[in-house]
Protein backbone atom coordinates (compact mmCIF):
# COMPACT_ATOMS: atom_id res chain seq x y z
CA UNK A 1 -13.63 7.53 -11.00
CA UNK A 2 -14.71 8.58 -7.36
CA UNK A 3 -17.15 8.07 -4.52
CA UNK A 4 -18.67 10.82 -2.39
CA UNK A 5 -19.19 9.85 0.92
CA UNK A 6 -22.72 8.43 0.50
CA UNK A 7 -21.80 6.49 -2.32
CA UNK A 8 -19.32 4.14 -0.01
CA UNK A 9 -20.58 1.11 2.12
CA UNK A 10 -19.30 -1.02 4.23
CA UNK A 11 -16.92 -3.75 2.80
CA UNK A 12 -16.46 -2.35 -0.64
CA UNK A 13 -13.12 -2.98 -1.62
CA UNK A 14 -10.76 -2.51 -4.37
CA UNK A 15 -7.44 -3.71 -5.40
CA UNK A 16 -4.43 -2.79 -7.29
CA UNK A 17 -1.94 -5.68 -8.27
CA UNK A 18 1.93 -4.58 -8.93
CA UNK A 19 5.52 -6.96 -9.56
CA UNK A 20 7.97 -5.38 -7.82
CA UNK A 21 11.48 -5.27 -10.07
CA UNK A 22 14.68 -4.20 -9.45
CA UNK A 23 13.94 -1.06 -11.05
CA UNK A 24 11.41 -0.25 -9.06
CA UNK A 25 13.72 -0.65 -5.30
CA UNK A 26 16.56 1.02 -6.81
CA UNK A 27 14.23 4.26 -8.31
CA UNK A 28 12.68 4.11 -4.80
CA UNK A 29 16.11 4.25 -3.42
CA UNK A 30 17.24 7.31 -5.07
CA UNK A 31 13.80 9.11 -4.34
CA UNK A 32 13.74 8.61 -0.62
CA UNK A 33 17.60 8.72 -0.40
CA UNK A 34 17.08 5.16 1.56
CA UNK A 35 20.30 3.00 0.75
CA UNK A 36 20.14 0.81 3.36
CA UNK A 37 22.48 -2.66 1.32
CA UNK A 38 19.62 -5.09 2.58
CA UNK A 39 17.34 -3.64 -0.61
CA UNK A 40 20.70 -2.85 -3.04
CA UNK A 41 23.88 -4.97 -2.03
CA UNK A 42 23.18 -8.97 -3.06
CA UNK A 43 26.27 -9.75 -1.35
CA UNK A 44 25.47 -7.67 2.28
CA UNK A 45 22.20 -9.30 1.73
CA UNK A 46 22.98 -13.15 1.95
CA UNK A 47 24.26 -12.15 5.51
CA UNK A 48 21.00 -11.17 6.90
CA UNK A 49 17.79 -12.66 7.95
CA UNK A 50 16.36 -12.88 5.08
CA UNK A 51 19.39 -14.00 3.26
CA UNK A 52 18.44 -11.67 -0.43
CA UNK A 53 17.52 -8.48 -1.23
CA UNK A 54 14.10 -7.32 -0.02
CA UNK A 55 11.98 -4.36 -1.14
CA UNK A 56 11.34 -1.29 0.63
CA UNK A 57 8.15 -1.84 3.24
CA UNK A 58 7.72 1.64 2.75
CA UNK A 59 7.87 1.05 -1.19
CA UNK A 60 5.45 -1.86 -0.88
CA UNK A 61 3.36 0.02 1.93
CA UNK A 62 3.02 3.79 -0.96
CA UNK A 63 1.16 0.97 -3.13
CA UNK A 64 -1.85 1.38 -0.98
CA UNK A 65 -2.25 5.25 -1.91
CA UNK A 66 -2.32 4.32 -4.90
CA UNK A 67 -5.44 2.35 -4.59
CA UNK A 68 -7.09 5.22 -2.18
CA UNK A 69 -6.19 7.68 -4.51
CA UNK A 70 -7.26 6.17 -8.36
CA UNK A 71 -9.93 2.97 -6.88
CA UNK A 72 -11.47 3.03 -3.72
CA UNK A 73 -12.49 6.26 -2.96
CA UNK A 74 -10.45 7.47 -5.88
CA UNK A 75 -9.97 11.26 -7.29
CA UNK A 76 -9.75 13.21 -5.14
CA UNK A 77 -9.08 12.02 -2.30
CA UNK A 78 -7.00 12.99 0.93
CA UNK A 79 -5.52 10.31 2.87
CA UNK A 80 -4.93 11.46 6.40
CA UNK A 81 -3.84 8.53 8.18
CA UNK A 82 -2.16 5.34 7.86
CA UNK A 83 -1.38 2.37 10.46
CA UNK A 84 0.85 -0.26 9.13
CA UNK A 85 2.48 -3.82 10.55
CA UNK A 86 4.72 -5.08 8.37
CA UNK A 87 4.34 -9.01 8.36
CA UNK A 88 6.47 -10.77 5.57
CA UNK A 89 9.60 -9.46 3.60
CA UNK A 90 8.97 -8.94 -0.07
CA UNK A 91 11.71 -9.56 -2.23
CA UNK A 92 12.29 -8.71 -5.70
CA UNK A 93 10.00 -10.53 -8.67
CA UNK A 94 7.29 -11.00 -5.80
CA UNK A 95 3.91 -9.78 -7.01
CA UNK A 96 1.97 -7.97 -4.83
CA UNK A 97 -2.16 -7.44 -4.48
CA UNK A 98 -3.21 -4.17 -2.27
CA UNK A 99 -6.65 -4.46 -0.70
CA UNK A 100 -8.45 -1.64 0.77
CA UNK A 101 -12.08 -2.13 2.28
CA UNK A 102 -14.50 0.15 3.64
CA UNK A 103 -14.42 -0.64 7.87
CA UNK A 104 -15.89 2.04 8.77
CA UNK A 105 -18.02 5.12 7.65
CA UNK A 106 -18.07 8.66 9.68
CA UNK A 107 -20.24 10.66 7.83
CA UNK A 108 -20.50 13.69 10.05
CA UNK A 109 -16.88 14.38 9.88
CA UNK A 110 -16.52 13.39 5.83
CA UNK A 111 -13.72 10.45 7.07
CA UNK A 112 -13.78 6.68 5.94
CA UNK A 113 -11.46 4.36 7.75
CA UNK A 114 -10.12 1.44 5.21
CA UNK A 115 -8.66 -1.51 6.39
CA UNK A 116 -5.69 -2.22 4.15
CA UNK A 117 -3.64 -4.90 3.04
CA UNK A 118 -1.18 -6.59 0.86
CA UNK A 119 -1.02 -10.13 -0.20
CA UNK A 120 2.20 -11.48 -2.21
CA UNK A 121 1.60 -14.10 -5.39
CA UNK A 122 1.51 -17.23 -2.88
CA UNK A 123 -1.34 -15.59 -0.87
CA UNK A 124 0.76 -14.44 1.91
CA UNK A 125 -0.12 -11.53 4.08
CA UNK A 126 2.96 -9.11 3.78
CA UNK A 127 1.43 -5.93 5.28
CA UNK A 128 -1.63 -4.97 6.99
CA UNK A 129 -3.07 -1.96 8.66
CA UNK A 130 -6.17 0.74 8.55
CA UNK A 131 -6.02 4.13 6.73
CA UNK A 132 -8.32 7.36 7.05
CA UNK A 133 -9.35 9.65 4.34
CA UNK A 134 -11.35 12.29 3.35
CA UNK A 135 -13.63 11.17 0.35
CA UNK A 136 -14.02 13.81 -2.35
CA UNK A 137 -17.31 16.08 -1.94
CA UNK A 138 -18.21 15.95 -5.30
CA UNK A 139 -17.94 13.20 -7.77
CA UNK A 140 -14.34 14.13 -9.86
């Protein structure tokens, strides 16, 4: 499923809803080569902030291509920009919702700026920020 440009509005959303395991941050780790012990070592982990292991931002953050890419405007699409503040730690068994919602609508140029965000299972805002694609042409 896709949308062309004049098939988007403003505030259309979608959403794509993912658990994060253990799995998932240490197969992140070995694709990005990003060890850093506060996502892998339990033990380095009690010592920080957070005081346990917490996920990748980046790993929680690629979830939102995933909703620009197969939802909202789907096939097709090329993202082209991405702001992000990362708000809350996610840590490992949290569940987390990706938003994105049409903002804004630049028809001349083919460009639709999202904002996007991410929610864990208590409601809390972990990430937000704004994205800019390019919506397919045709319908794919």
């Amino acid at each position: 499923m896709s949308y062309t440009i004049n098939e988007l509005y403003v505030g259309q959303s979608s959403s794509f809803s993912k658990t994060i395991t253990e799995s998932d941050v240490y197969l992140f780790a070995g694709i990005t080569g990003d060890f850093n012990p506060a996502h892998l070592n339990a033990e380095y982990a009690k010592n920080t902030a957070f005081q346990e292991r917490i996920v990748h931002g980046m790993l929680s953050a690629s979830m939102i291509s995933t909703i620009l890419g197969t939802g909202l405007p789907g096939e097709g699409t090329i993202y082209t920009g991405q702001e992000i503040k990362f708000l809350s730690p996610v840590y490992f068994g949290d569940t987390i919702t990706v938003t994105a919602e049409v903002k804004e609508i630049i028809s001349e140029r083919n460009r639709v700026i999202l904002h996007t965000y991410a929610v864990n299972q208590d409601g809390k805002t972990v990430l937000d920020g704004e994205a800019t694609v390019m919506p397919p042409k045709t319908k794919q």
